[in-house]
Each structure stands twice: as structure tokens, then as C-alpha cells.
PDB file of N, CA and C in Angstrom:
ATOM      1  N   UNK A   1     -70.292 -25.060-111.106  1.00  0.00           N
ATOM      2  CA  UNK A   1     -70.382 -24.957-112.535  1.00  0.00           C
ATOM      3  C   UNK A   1     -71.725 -25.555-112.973  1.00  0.00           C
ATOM      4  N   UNK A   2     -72.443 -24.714-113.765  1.00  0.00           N
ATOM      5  CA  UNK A   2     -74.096 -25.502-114.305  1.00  0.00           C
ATOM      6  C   UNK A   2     -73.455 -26.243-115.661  1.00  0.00           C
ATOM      7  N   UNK A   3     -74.000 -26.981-115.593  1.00  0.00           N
ATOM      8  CA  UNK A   3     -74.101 -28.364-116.581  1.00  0.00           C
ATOM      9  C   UNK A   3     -75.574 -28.259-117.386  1.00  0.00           C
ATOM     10  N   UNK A   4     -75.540 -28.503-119.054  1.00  0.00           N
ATOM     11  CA  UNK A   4     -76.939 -28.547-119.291  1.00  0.00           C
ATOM     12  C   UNK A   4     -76.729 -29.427-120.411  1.00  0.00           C
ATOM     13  N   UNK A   5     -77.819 -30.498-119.534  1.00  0.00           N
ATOM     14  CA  UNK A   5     -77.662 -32.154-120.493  1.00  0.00           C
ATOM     15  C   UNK A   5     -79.154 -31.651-121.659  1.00  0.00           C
ATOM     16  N   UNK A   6     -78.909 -31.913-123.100  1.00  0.00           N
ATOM     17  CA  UNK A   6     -80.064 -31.612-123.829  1.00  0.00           C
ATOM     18  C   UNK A   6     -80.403 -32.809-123.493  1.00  0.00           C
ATOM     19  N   UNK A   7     -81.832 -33.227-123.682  1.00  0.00           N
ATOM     20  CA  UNK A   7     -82.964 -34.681-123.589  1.00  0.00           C
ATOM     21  C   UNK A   7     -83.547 -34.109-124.831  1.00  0.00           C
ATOM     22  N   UNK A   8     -84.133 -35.393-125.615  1.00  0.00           N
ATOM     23  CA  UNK A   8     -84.560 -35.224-126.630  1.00  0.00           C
ATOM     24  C   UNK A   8     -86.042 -34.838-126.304  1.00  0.00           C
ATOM     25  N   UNK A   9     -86.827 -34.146-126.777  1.00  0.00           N
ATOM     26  CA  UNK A   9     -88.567 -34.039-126.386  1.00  0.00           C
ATOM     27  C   UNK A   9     -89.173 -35.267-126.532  1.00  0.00           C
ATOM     28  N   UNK A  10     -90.487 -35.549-126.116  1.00  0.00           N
ATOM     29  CA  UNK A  10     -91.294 -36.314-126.129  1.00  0.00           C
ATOM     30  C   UNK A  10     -92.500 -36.399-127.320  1.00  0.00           C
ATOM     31  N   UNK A  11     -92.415 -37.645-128.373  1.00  0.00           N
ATOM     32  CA  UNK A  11     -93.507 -37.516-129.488  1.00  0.00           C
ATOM     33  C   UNK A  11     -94.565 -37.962-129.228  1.00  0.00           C
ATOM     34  N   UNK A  12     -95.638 -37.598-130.148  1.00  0.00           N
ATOM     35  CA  UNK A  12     -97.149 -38.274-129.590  1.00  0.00           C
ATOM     36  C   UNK A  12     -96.764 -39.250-129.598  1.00  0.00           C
ATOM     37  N   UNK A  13     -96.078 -40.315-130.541  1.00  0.00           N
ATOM     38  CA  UNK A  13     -96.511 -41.863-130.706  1.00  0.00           C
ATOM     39  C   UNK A  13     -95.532 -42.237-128.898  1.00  0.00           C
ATOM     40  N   UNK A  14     -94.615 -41.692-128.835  1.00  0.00           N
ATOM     41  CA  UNK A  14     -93.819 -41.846-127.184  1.00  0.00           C
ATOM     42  C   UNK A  14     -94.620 -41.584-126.270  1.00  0.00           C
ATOM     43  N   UNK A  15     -95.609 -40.422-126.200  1.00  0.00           N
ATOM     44  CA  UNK A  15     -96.704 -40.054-125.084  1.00  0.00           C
ATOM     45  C   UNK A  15     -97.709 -41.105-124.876  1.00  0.00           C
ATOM     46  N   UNK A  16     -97.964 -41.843-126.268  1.00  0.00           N
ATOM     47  CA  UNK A  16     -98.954 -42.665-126.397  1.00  0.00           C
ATOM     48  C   UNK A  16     -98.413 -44.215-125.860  1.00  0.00           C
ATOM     49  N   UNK A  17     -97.419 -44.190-125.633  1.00  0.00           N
ATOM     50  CA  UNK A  17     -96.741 -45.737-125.050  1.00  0.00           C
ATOM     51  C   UNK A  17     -96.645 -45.385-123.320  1.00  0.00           C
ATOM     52  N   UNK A  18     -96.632 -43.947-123.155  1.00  0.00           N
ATOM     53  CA  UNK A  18     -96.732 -43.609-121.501  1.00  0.00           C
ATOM     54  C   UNK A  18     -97.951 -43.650-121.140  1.00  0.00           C
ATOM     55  N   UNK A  19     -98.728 -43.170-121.712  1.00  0.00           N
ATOM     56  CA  UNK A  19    -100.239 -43.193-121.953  1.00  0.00           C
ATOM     57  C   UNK A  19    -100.985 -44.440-121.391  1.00  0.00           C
ATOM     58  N   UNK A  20    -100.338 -45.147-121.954  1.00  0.00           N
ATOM     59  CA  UNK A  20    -100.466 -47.129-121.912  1.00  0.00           C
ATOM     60  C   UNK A  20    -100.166 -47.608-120.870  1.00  0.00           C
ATOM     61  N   UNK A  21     -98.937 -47.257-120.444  1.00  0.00           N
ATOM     62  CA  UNK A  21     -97.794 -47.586-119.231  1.00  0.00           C
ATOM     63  C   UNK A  21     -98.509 -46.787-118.287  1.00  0.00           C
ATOM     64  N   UNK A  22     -98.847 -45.647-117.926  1.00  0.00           N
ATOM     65  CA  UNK A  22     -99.490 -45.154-116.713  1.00  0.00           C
ATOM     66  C   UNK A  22    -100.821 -45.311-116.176  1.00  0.00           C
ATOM     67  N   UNK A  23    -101.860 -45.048-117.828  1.00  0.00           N
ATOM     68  CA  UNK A  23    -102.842 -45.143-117.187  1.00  0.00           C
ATOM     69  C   UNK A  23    -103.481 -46.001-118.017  1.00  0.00           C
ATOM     70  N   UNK A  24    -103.431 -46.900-118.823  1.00  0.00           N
ATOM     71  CA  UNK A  24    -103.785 -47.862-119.255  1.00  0.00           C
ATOM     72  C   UNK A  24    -104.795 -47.666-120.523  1.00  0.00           C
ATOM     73  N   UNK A  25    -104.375 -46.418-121.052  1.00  0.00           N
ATOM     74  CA  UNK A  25    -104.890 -46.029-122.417  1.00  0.00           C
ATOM     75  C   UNK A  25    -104.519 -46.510-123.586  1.00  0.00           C
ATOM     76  N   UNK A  26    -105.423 -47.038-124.667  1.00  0.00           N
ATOM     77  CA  UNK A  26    -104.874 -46.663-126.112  1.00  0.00           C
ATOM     78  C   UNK A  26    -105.368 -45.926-126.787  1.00  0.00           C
ATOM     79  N   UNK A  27    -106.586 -44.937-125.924  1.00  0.00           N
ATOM     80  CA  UNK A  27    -107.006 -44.484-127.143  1.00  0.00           C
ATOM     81  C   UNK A  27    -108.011 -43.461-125.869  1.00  0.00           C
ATOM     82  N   UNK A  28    -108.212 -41.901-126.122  1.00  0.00           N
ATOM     83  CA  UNK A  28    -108.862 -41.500-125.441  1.00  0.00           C
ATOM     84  C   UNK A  28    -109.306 -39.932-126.382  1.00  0.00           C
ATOM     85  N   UNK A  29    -110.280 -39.287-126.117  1.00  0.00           N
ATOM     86  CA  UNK A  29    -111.051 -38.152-126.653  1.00  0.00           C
ATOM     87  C   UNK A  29    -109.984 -37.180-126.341  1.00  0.00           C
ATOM     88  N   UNK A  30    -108.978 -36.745-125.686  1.00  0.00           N
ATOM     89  CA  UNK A  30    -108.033 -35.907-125.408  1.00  0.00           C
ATOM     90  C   UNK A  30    -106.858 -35.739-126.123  1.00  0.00           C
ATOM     91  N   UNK A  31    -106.948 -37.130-126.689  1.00  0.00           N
ATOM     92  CA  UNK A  31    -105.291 -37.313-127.103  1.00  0.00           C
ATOM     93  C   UNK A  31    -105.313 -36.407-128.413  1.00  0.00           C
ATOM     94  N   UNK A  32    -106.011 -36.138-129.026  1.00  0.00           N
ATOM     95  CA  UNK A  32    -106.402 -35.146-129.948  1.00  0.00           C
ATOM     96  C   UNK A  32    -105.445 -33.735-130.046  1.00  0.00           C
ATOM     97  N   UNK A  33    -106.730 -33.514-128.589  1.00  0.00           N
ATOM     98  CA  UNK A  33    -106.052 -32.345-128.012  1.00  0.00           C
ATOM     99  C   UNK A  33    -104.593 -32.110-127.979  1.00  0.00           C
ATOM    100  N   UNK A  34    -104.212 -33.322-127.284  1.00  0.00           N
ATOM    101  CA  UNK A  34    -102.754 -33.330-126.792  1.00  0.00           C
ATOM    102  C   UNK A  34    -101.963 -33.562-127.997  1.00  0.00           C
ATOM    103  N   UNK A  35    -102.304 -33.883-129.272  1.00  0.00           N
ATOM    104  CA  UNK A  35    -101.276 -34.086-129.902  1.00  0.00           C
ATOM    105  C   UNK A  35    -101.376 -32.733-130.570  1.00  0.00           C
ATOM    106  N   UNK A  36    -102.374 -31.848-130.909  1.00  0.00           N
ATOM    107  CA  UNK A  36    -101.990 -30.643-131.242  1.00  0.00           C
ATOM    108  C   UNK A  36    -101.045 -29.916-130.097  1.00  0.00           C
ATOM    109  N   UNK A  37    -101.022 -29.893-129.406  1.00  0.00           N
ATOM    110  CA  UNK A  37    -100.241 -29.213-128.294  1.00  0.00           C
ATOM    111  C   UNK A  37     -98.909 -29.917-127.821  1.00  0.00           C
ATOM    112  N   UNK A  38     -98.500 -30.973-128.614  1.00  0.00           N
ATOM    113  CA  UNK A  38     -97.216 -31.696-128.426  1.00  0.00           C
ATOM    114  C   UNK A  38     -96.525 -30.732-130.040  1.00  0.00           C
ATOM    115  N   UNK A  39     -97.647 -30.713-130.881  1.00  0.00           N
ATOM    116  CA  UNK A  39     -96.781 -30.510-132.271  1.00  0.00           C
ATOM    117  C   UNK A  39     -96.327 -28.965-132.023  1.00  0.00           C
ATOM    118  N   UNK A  40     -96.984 -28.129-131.118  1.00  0.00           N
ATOM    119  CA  UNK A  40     -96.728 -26.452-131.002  1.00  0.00           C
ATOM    120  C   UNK A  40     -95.738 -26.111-129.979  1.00  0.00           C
ATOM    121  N   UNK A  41     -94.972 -27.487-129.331  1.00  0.00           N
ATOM    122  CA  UNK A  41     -94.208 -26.973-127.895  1.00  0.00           C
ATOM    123  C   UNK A  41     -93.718 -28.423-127.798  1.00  0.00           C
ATOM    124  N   UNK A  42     -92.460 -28.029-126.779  1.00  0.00           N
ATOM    125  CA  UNK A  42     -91.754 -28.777-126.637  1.00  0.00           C
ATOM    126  C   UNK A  42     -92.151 -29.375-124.926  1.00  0.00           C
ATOM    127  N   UNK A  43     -91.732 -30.908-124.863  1.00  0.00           N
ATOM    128  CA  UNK A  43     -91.897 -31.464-123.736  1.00  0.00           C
ATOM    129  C   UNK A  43     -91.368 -32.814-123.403  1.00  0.00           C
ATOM    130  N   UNK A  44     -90.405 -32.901-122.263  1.00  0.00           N
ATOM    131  CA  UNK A  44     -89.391 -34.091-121.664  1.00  0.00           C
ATOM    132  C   UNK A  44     -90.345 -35.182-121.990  1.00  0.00           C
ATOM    133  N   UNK A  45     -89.886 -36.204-122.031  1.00  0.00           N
ATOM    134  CA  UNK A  45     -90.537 -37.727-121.843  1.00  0.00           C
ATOM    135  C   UNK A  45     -90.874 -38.034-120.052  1.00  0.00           C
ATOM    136  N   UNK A  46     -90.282 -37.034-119.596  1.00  0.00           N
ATOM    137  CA  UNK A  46     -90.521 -36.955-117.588  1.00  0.00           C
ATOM    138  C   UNK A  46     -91.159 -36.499-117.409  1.00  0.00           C
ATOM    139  N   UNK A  47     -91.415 -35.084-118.077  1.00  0.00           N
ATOM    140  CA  UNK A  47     -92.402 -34.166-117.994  1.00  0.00           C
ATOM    141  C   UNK A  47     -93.881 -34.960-118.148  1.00  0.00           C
ATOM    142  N   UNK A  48     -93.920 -35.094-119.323  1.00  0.00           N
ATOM    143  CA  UNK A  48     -94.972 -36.141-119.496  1.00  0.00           C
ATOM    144  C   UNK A  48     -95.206 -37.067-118.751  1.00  0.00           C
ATOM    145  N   UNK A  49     -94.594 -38.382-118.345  1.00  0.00           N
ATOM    146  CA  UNK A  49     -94.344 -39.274-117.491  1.00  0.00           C
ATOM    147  C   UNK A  49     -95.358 -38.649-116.090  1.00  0.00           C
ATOM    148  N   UNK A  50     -94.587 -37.364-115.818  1.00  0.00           N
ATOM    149  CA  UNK A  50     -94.636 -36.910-113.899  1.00  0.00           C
ATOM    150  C   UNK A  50     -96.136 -36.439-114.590  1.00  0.00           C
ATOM    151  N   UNK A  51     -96.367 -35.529-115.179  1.00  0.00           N
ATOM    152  CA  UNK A  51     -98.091 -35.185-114.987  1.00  0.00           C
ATOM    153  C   UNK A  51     -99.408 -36.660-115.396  1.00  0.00           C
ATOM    154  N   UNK A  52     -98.637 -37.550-116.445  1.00  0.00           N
ATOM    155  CA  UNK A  52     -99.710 -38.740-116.259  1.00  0.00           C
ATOM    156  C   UNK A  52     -99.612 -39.674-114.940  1.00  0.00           C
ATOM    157  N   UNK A  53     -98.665 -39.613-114.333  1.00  0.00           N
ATOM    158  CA  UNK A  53     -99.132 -40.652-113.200  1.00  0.00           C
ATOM    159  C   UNK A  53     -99.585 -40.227-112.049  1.00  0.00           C
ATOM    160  N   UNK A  54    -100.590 -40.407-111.641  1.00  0.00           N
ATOM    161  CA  UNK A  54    -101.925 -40.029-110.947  1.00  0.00           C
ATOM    162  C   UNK A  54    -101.279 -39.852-109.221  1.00  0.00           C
ATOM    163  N   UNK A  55    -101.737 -38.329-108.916  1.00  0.00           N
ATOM    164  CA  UNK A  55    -101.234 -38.072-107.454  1.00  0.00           C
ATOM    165  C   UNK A  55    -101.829 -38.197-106.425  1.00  0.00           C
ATOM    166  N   UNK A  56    -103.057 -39.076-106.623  1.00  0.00           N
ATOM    167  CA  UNK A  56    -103.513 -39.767-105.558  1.00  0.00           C
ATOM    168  C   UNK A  56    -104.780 -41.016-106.223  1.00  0.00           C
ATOM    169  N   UNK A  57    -105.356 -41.690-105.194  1.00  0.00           N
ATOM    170  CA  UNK A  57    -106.191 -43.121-105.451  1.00  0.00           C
ATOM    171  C   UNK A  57    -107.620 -42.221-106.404  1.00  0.00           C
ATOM    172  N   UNK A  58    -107.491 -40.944-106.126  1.00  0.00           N
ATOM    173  CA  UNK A  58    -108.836 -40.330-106.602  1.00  0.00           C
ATOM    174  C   UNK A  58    -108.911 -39.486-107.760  1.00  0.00           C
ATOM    175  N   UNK A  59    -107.519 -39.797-107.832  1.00  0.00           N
ATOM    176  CA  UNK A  59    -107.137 -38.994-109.738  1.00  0.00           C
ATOM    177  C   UNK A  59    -107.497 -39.977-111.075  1.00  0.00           C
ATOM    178  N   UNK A  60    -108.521 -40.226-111.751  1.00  0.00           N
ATOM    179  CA  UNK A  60    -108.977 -41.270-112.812  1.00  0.00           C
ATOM    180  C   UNK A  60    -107.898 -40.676-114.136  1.00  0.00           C
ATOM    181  N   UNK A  61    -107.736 -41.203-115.394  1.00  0.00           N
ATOM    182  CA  UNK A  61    -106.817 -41.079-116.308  1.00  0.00           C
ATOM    183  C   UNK A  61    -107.392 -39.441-117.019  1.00  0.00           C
ATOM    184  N   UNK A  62    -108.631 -39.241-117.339  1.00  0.00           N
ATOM    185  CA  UNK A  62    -109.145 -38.093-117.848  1.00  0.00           C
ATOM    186  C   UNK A  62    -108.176 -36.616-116.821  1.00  0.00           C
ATOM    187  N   UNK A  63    -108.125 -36.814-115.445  1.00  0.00           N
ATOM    188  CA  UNK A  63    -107.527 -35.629-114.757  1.00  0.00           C
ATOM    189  C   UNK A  63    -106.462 -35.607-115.104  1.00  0.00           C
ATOM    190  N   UNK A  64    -105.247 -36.763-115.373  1.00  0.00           N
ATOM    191  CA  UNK A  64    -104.295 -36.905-115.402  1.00  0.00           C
ATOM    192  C   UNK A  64    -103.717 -36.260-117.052  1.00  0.00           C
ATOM    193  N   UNK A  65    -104.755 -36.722-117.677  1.00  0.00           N
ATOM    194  CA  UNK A  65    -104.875 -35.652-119.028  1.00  0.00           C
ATOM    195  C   UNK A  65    -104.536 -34.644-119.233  1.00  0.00           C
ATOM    196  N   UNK A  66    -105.939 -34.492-118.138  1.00  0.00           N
ATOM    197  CA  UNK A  66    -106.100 -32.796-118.201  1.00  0.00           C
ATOM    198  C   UNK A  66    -104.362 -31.821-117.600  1.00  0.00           C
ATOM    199  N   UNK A  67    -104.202 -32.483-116.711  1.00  0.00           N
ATOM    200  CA  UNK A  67    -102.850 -32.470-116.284  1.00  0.00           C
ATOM    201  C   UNK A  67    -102.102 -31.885-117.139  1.00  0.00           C
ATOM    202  N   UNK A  68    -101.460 -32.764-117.961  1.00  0.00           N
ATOM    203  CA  UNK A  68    -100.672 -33.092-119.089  1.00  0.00           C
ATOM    204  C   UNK A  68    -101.229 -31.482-119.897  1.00  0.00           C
ATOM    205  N   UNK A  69    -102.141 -31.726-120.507  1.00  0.00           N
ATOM    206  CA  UNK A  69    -102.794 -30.409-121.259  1.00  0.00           C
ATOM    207  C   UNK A  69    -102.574 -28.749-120.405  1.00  0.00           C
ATOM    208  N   UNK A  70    -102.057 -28.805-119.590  1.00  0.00           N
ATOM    209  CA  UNK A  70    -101.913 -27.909-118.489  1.00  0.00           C
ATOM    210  C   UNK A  70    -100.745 -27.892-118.715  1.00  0.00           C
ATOM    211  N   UNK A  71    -100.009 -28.620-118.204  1.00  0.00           N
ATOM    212  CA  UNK A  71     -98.237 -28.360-118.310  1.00  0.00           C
ATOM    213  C   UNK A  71     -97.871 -28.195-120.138  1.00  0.00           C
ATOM    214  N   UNK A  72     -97.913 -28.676-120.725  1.00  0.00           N
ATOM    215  CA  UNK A  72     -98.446 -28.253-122.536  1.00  0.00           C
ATOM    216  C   UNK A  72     -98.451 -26.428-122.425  1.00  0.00           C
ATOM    217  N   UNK A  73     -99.452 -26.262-122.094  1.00  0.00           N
ATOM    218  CA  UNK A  73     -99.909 -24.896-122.590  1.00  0.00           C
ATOM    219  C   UNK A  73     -99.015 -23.585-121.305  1.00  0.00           C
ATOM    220  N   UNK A  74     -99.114 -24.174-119.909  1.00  0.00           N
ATOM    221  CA  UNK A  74     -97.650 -23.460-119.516  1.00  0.00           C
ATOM    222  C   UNK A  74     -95.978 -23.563-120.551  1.00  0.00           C
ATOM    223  N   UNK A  75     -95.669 -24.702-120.763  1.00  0.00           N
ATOM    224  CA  UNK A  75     -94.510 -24.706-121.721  1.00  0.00           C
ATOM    225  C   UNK A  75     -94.542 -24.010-122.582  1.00  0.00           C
ATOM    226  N   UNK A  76     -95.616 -24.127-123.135  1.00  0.00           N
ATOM    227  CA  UNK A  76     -95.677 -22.885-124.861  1.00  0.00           C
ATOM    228  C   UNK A  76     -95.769 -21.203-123.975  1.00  0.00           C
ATOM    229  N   UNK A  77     -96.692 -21.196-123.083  1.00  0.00           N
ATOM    230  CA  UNK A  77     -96.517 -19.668-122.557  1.00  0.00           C
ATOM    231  C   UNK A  77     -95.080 -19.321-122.267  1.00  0.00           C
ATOM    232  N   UNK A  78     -94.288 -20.242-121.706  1.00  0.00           N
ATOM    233  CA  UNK A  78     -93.251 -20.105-121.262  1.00  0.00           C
ATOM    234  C   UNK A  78     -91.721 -19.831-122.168  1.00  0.00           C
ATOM    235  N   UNK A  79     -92.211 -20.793-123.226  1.00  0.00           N
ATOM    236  CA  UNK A  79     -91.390 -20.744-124.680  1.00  0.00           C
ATOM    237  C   UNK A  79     -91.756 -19.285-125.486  1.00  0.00           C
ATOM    238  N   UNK A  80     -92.973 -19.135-125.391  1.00  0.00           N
ATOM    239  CA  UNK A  80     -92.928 -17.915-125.922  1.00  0.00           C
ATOM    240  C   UNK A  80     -93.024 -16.607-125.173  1.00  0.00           C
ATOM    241  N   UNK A  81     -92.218 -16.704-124.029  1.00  0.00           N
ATOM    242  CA  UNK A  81     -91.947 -15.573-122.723  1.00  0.00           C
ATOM    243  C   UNK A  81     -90.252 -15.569-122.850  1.00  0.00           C
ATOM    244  N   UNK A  82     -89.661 -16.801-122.786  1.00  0.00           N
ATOM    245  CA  UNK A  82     -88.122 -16.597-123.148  1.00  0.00           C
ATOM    246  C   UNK A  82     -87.484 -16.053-124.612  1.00  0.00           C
ATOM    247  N   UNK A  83     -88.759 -16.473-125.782  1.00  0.00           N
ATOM    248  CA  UNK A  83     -88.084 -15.718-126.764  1.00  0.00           C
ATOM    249  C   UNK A  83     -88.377 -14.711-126.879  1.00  0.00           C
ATOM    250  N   UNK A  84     -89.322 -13.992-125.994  1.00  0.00           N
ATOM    251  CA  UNK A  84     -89.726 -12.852-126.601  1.00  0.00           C
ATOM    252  C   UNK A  84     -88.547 -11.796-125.544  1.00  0.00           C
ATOM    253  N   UNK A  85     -87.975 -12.046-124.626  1.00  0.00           N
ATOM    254  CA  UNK A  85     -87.165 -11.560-123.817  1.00  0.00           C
ATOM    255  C   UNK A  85     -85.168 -11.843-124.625  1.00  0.00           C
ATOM    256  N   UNK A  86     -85.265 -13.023-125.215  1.00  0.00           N
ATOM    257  CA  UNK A  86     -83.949 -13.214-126.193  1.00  0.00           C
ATOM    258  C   UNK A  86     -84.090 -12.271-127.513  1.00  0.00           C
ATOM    259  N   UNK A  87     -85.436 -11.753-128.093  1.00  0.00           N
ATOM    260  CA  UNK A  87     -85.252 -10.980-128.704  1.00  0.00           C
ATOM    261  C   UNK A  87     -85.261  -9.413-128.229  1.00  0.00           C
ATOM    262  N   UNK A  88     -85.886  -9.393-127.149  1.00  0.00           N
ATOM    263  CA  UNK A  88     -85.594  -7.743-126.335  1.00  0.00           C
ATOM    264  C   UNK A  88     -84.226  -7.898-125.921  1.00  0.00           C
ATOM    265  N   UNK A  89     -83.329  -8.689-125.258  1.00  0.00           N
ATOM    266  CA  UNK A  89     -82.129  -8.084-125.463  1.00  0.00           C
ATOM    267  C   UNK A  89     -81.008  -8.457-126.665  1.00  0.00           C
ATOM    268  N   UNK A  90     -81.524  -9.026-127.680  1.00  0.00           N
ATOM    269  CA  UNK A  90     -80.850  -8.825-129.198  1.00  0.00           C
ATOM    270  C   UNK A  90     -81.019  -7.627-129.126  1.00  0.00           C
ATOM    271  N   UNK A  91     -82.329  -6.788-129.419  1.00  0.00           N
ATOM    272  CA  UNK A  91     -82.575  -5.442-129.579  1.00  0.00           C
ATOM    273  C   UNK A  91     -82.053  -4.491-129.069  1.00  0.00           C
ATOM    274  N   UNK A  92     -81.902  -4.776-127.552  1.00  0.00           N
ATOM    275  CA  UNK A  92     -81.032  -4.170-126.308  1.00  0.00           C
ATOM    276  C   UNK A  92     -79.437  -4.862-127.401  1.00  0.00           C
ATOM    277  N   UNK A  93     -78.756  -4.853-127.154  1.00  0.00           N
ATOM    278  CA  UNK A  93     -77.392  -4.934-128.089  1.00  0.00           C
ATOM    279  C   UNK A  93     -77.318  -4.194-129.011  1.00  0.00           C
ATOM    280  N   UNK A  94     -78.271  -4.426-129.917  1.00  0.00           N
ATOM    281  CA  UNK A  94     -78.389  -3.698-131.392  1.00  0.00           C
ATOM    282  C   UNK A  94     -77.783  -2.082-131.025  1.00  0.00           C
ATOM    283  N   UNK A  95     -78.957  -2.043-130.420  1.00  0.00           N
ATOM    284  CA  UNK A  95     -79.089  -0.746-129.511  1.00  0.00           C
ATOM    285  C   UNK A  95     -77.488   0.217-129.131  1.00  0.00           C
ATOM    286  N   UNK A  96     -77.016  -0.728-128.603  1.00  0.00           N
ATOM    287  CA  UNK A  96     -76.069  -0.296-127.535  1.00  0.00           C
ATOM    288  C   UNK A  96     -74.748  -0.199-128.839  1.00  0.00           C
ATOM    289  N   UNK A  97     -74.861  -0.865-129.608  1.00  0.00           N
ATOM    290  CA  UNK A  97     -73.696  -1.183-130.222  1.00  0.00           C
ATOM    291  C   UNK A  97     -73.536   0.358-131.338  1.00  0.00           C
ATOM    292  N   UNK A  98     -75.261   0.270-131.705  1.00  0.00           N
ATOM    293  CA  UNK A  98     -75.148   1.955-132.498  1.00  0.00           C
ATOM    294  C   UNK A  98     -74.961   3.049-131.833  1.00  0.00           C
ATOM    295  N   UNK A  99     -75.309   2.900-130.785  1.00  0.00           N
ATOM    296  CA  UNK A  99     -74.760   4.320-129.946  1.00  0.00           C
ATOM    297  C   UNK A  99     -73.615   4.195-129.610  1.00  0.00           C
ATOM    298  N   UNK A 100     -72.685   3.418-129.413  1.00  0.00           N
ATOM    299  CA  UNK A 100     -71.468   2.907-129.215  1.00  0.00           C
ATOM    300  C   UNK A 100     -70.578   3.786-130.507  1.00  0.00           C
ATOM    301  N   UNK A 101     -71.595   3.477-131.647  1.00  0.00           N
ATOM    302  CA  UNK A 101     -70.750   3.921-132.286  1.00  0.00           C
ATOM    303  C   UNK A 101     -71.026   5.542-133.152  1.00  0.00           C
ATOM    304  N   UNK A 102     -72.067   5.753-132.662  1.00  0.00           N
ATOM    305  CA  UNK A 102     -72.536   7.263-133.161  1.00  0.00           C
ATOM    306  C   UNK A 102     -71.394   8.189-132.029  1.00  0.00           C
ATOM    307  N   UNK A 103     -71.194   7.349-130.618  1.00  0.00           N
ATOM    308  CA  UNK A 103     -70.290   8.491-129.789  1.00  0.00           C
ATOM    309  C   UNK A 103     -69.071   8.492-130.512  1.00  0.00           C
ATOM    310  N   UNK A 104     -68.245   7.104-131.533  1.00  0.00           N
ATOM    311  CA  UNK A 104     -67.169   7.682-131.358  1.00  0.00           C
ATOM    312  C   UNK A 104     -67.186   8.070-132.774  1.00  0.00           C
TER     313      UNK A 104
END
């Protein structure tokens, strides 16, 4: 049986306390970026979490960013790939339901 626990998303001012906690930011030229792209899409507090903490001794906080800004803009492609497929089969229904009823 699938189970689906909602988690609440992750806010800038929450990104900005991971921010702190991972890579020892308060304040960086990206976060800009990133907070437009937090306000257009949705994203875990893990999600976030797993792309800022650095996957090896040679990843500095700017990659780890960039990271972050990467998984961001897959999520929104991705958000707007599932609705656009929840509204093709609304349409697909629509569909089916008028011919359903033009046969009888």
C-alpha cells in the first residue's frame, strides 16, 4: 500500500537558516536568485538541506548554490510537466464522457 506523508515546503527565511547551518552563509549574491525561484515552485526543507551540503572537500558554498538553483528550476519544469499532463487527461475524460453520451 503507498502512503503519502504531505511535508510542508521550504521558505526563504528556512533556506536561509540552512544556508547558515551548512555552509556558513548569511548573506550571498545568489540568494536573490534563489528566493525568486523558491517563490515560483515548491521545495522540501531536505531537498534543500541534500543540494546545500557539499559532496565533496572541493565543493565551496557558491557550487552548492548553484546546486540548489538547479534542483529549483528542475522542480518547476517538473511541476509544470505534471500539470500539464493532469490537465490532458481532465480533457481525456471530458472527452470520453461526451461521446459516452452522444452514443447513447
Amino acid at each position: 500500500m503507498d502512503k503519502h506523508i504531505e511535508f510542508s515546503y521550504c521558505s526563504f527565511k528556512a533556506f536561509k537558516v540552512l544556508a547558515n547551518n551548512y555552509l556558513g552563509l548569511e548573506t550571498h549574491p545568489l540568494f536573490e536568485m534563489i528566493q525568486q525561484s523558491m517563490e515560483e515552485t515548491n521545495i522540501t526543507p531536505a531537498d534543500v538541506a541534500e543540494n546545500l551540503m557539499p559532496k565533496s572537500p572541493t565543493e565551496d558554498a557558491e557550487k552548492c548554490l548553484l546546486n540548489l538553483i538547479r534542483a529549483l528550476e528542475e522542480a518547476k519544469e517538473e511541476a509544470a510537466k505534471k500539470k500539464a499532463e493532469e490537465l490532458n487527461d481532465t480533457q481525456a475524460k471530458k472527452d470520453e464522457t461526451i461521446q459516452s453520451q452522444e452514443i447513447n
